[in-house]
PDB file of N, CA and C in Angstrom:
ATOM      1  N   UNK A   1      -1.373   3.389  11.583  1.00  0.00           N
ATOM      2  CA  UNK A   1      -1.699   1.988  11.432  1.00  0.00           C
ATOM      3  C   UNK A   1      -0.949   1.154  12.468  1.00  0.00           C
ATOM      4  N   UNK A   2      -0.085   1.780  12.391  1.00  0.00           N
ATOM      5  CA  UNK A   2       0.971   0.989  13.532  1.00  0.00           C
ATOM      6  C   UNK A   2       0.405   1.159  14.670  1.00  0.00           C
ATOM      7  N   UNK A   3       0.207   1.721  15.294  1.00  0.00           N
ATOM      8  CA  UNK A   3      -0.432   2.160  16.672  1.00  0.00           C
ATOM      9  C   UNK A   3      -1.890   1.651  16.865  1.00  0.00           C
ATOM     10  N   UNK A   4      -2.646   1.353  15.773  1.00  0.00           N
ATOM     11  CA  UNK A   4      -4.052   0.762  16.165  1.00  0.00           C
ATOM     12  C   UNK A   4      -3.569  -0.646  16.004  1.00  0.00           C
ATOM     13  N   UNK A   5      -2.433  -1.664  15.664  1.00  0.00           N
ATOM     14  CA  UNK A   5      -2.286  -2.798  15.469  1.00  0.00           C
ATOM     15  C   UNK A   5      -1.566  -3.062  17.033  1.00  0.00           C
ATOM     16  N   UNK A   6      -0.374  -1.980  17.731  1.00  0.00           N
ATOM     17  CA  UNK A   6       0.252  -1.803  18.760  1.00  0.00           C
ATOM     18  C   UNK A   6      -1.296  -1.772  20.337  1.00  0.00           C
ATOM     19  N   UNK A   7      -2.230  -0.673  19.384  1.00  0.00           N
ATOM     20  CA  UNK A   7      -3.356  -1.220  20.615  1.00  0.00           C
ATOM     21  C   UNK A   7      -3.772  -2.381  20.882  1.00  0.00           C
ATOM     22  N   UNK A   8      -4.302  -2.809  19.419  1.00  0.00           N
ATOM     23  CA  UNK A   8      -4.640  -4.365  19.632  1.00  0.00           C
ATOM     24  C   UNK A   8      -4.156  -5.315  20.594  1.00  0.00           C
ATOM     25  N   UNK A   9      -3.006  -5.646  19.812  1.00  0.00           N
ATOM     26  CA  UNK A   9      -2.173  -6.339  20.770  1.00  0.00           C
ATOM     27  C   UNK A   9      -2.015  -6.125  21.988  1.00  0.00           C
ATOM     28  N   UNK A  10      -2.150  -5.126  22.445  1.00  0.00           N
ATOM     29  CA  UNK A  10      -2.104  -5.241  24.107  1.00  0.00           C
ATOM     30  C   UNK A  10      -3.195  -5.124  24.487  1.00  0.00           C
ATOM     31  N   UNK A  11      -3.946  -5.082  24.436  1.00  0.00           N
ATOM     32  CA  UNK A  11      -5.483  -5.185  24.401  1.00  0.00           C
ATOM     33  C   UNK A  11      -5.912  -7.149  24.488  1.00  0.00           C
ATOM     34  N   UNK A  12      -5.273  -7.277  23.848  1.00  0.00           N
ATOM     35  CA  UNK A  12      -5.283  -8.697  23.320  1.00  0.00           C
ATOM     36  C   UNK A  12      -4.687  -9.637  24.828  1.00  0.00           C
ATOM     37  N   UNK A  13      -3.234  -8.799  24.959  1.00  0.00           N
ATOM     38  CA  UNK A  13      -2.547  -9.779  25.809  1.00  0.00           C
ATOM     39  C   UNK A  13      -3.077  -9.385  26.827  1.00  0.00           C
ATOM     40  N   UNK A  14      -3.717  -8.159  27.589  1.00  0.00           N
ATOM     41  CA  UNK A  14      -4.501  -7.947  28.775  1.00  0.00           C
ATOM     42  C   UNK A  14      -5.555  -8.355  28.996  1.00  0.00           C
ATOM     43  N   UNK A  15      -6.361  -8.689  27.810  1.00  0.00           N
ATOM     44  CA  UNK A  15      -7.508  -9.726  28.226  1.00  0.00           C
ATOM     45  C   UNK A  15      -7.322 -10.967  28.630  1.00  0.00           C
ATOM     46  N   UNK A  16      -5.987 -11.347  27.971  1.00  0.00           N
ATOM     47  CA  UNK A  16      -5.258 -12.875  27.969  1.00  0.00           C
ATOM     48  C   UNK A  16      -5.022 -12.833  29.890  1.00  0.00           C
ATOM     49  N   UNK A  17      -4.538 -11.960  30.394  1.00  0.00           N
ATOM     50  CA  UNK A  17      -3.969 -11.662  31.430  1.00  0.00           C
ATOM     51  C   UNK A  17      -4.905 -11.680  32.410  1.00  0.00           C
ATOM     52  N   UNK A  18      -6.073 -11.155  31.926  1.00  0.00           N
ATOM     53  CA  UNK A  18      -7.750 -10.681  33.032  1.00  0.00           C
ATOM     54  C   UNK A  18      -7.991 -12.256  32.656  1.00  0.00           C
ATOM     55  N   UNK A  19      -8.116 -13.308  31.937  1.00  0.00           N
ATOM     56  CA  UNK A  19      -8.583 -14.655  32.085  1.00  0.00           C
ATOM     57  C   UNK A  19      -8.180 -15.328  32.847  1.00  0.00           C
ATOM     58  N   UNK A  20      -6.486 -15.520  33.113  1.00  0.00           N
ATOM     59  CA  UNK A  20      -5.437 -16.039  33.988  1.00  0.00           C
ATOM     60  C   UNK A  20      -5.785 -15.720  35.408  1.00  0.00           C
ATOM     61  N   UNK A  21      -6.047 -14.377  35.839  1.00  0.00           N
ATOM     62  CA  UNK A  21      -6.056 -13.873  36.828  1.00  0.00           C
ATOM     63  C   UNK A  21      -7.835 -14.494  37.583  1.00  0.00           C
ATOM     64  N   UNK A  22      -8.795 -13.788  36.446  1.00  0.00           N
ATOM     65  CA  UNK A  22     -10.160 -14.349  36.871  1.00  0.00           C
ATOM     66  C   UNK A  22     -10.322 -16.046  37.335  1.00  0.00           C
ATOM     67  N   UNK A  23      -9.867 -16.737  37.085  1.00  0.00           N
ATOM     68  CA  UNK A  23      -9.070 -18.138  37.278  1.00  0.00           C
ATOM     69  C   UNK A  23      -9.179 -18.412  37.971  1.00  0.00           C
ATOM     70  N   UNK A  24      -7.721 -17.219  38.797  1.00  0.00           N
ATOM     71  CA  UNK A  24      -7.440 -17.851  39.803  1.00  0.00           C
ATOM     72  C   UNK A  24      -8.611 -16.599  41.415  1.00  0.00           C
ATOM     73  N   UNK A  25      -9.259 -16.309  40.744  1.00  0.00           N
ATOM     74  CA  UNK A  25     -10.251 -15.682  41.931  1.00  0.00           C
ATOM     75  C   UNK A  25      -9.987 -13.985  42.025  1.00  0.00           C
ATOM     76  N   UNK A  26      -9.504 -13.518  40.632  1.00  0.00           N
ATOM     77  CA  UNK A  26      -9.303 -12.292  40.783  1.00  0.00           C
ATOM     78  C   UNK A  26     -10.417 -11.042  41.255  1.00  0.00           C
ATOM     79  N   UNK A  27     -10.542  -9.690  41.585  1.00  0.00           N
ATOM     80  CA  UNK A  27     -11.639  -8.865  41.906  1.00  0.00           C
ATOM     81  C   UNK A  27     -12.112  -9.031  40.361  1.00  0.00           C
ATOM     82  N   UNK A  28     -13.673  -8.479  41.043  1.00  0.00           N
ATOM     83  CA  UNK A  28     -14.864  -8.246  40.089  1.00  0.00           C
ATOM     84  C   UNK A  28     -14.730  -8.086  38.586  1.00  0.00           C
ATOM     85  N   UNK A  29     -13.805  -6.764  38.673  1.00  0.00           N
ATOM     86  CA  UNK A  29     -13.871  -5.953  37.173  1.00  0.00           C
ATOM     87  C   UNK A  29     -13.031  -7.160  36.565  1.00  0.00           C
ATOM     88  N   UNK A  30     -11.890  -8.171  37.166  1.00  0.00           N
ATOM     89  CA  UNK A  30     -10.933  -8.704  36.287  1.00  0.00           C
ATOM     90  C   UNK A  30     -11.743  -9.764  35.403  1.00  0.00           C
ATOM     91  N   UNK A  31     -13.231 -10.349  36.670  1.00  0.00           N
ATOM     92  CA  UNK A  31     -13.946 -11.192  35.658  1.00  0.00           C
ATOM     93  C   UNK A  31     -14.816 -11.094  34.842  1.00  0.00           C
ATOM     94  N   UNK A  32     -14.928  -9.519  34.784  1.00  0.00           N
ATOM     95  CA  UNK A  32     -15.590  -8.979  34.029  1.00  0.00           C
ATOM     96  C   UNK A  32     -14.955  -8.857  32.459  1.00  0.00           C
ATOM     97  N   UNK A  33     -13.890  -8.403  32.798  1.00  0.00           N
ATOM     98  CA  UNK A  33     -12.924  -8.079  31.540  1.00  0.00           C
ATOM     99  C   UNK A  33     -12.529  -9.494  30.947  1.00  0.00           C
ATOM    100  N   UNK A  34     -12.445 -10.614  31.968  1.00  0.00           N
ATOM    101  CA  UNK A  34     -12.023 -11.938  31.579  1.00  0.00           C
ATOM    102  C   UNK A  34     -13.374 -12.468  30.401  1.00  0.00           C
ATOM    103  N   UNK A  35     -14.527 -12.177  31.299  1.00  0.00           N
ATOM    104  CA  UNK A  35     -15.807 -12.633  30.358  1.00  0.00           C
ATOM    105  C   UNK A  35     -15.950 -11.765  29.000  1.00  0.00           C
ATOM    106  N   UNK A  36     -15.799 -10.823  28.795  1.00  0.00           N
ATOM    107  CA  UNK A  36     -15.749 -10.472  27.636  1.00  0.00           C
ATOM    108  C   UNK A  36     -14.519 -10.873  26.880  1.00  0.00           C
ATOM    109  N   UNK A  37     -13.510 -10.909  27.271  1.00  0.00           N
ATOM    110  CA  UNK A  37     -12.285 -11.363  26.676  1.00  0.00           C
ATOM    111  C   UNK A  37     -12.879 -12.761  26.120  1.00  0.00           C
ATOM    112  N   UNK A  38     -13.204 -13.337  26.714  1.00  0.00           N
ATOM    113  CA  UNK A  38     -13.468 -14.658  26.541  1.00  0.00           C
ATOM    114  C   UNK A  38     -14.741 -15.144  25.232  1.00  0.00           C
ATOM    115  N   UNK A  39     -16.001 -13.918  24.936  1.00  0.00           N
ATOM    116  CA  UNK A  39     -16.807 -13.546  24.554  1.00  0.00           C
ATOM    117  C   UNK A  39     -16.655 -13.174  23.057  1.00  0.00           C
ATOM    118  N   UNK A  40     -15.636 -12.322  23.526  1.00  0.00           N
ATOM    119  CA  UNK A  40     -15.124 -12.087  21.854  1.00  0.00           C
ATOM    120  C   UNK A  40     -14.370 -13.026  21.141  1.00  0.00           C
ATOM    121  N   UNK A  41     -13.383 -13.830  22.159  1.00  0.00           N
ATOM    122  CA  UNK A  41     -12.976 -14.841  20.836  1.00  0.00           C
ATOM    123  C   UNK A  41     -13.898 -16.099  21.051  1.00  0.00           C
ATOM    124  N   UNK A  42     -14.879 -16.089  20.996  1.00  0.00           N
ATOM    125  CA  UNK A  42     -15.556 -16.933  20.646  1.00  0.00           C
ATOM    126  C   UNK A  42     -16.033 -16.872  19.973  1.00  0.00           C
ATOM    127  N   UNK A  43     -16.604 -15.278  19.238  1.00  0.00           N
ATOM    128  CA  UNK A  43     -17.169 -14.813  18.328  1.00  0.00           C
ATOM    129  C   UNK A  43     -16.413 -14.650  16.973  1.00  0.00           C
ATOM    130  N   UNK A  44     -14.924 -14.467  17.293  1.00  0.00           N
ATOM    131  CA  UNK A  44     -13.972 -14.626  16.242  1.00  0.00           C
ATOM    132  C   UNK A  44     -13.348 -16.228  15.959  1.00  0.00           C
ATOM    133  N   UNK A  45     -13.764 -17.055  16.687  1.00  0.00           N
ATOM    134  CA  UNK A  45     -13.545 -18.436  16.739  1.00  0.00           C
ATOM    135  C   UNK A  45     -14.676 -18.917  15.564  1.00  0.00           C
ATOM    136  N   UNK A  46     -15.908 -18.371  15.872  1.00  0.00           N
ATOM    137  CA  UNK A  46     -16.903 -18.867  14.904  1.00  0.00           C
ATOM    138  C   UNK A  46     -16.921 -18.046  13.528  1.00  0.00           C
ATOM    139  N   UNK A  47     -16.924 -16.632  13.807  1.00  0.00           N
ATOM    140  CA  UNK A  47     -16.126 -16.519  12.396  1.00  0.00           C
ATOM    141  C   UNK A  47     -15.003 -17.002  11.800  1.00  0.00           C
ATOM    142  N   UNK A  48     -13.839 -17.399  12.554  1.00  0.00           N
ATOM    143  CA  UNK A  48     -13.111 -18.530  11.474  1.00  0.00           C
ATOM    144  C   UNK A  48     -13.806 -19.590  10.831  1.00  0.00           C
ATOM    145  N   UNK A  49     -14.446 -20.447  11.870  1.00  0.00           N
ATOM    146  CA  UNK A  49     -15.066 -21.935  11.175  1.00  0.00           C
ATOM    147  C   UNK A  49     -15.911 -21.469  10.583  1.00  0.00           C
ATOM    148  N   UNK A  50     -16.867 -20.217  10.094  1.00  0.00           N
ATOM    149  CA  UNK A  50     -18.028 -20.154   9.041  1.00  0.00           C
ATOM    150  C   UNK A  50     -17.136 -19.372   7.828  1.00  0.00           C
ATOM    151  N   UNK A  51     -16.120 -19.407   7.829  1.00  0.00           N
ATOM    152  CA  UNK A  51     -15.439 -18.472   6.849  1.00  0.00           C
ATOM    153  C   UNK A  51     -14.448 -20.107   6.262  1.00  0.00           C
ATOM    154  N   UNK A  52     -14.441 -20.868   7.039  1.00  0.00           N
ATOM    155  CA  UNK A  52     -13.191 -22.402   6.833  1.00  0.00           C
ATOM    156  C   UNK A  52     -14.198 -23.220   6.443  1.00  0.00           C
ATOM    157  N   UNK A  53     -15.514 -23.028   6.346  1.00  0.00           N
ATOM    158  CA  UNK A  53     -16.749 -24.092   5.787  1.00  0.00           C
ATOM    159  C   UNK A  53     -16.623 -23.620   4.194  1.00  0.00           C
ATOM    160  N   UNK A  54     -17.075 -22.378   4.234  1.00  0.00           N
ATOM    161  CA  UNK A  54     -16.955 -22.230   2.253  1.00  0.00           C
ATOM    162  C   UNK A  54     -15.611 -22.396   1.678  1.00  0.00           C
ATOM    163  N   UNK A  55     -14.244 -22.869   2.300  1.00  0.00           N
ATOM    164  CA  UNK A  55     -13.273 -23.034   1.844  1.00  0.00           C
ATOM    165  C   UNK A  55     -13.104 -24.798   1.612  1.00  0.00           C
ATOM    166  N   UNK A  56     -13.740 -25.345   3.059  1.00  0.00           N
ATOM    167  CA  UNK A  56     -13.324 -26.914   2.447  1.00  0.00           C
ATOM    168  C   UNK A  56     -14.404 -27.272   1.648  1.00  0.00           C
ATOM    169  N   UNK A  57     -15.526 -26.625   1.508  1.00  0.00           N
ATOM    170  CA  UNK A  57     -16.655 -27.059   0.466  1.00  0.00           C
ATOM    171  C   UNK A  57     -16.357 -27.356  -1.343  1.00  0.00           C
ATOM    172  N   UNK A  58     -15.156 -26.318  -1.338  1.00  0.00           N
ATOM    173  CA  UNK A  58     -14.734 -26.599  -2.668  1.00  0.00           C
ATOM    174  C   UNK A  58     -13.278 -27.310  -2.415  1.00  0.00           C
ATOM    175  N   UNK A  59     -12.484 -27.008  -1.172  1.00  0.00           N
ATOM    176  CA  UNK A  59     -11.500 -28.674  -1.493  1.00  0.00           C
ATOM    177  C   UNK A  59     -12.182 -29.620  -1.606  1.00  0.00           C
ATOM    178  N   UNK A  60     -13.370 -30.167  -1.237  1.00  0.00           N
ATOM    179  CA  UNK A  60     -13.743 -31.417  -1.083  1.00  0.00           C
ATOM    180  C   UNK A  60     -14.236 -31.686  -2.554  1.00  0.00           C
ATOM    181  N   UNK A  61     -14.190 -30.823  -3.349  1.00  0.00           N
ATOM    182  CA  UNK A  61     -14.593 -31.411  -4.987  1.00  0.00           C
ATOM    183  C   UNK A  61     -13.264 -31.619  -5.589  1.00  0.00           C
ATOM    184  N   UNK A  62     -12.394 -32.358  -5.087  1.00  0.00           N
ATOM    185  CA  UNK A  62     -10.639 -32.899  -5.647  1.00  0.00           C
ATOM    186  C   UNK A  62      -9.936 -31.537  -5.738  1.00  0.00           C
ATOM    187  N   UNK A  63     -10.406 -30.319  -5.108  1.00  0.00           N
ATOM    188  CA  UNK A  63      -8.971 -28.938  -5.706  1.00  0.00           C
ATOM    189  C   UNK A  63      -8.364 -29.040  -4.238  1.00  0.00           C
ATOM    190  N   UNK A  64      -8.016 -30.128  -3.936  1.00  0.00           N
ATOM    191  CA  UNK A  64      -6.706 -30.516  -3.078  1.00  0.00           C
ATOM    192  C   UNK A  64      -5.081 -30.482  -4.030  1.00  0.00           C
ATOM    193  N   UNK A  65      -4.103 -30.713  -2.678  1.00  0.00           N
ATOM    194  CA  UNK A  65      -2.938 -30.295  -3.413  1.00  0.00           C
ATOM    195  C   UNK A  65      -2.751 -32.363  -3.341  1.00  0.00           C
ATOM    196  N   UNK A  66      -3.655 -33.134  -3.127  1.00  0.00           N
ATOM    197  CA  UNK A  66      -2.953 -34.735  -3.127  1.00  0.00           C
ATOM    198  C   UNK A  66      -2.394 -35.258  -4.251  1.00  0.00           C
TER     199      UNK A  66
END
């Protein structure tokens, strides 16, 4: 478990790294790797906000902490 969470993460920060680089005019493959990097959290960006819609749907009936 440790080691598929240890991939992630660098996986994570090397895509972070292929965006920085594609930026600034890096070779081919980096904007390649940058565009998908970029691809996927967008896709995990929108799964947050469709997963944060059925959550404020029921704060908004008063089960706030005000």
């Amino acid at each position: 478990m440790t080691f598929v969470l240890l991939v992630l993460v660098a996986a994570a920060a090397g895509g972070a790294v292929c965006v920085v680089w594609a930026e600034r005019g890096g070779p081919r493959w980096v904007r390649i790797v940058a565009s998908v990097t970029l691809g996927i959290a967008a896709v995990v960006r929108g799964l947050h906000k469709s997963g944060r819609r059925g959550g404020s749907r029921s704060s908004a009936n008063g089960d706030g902490d005000e």
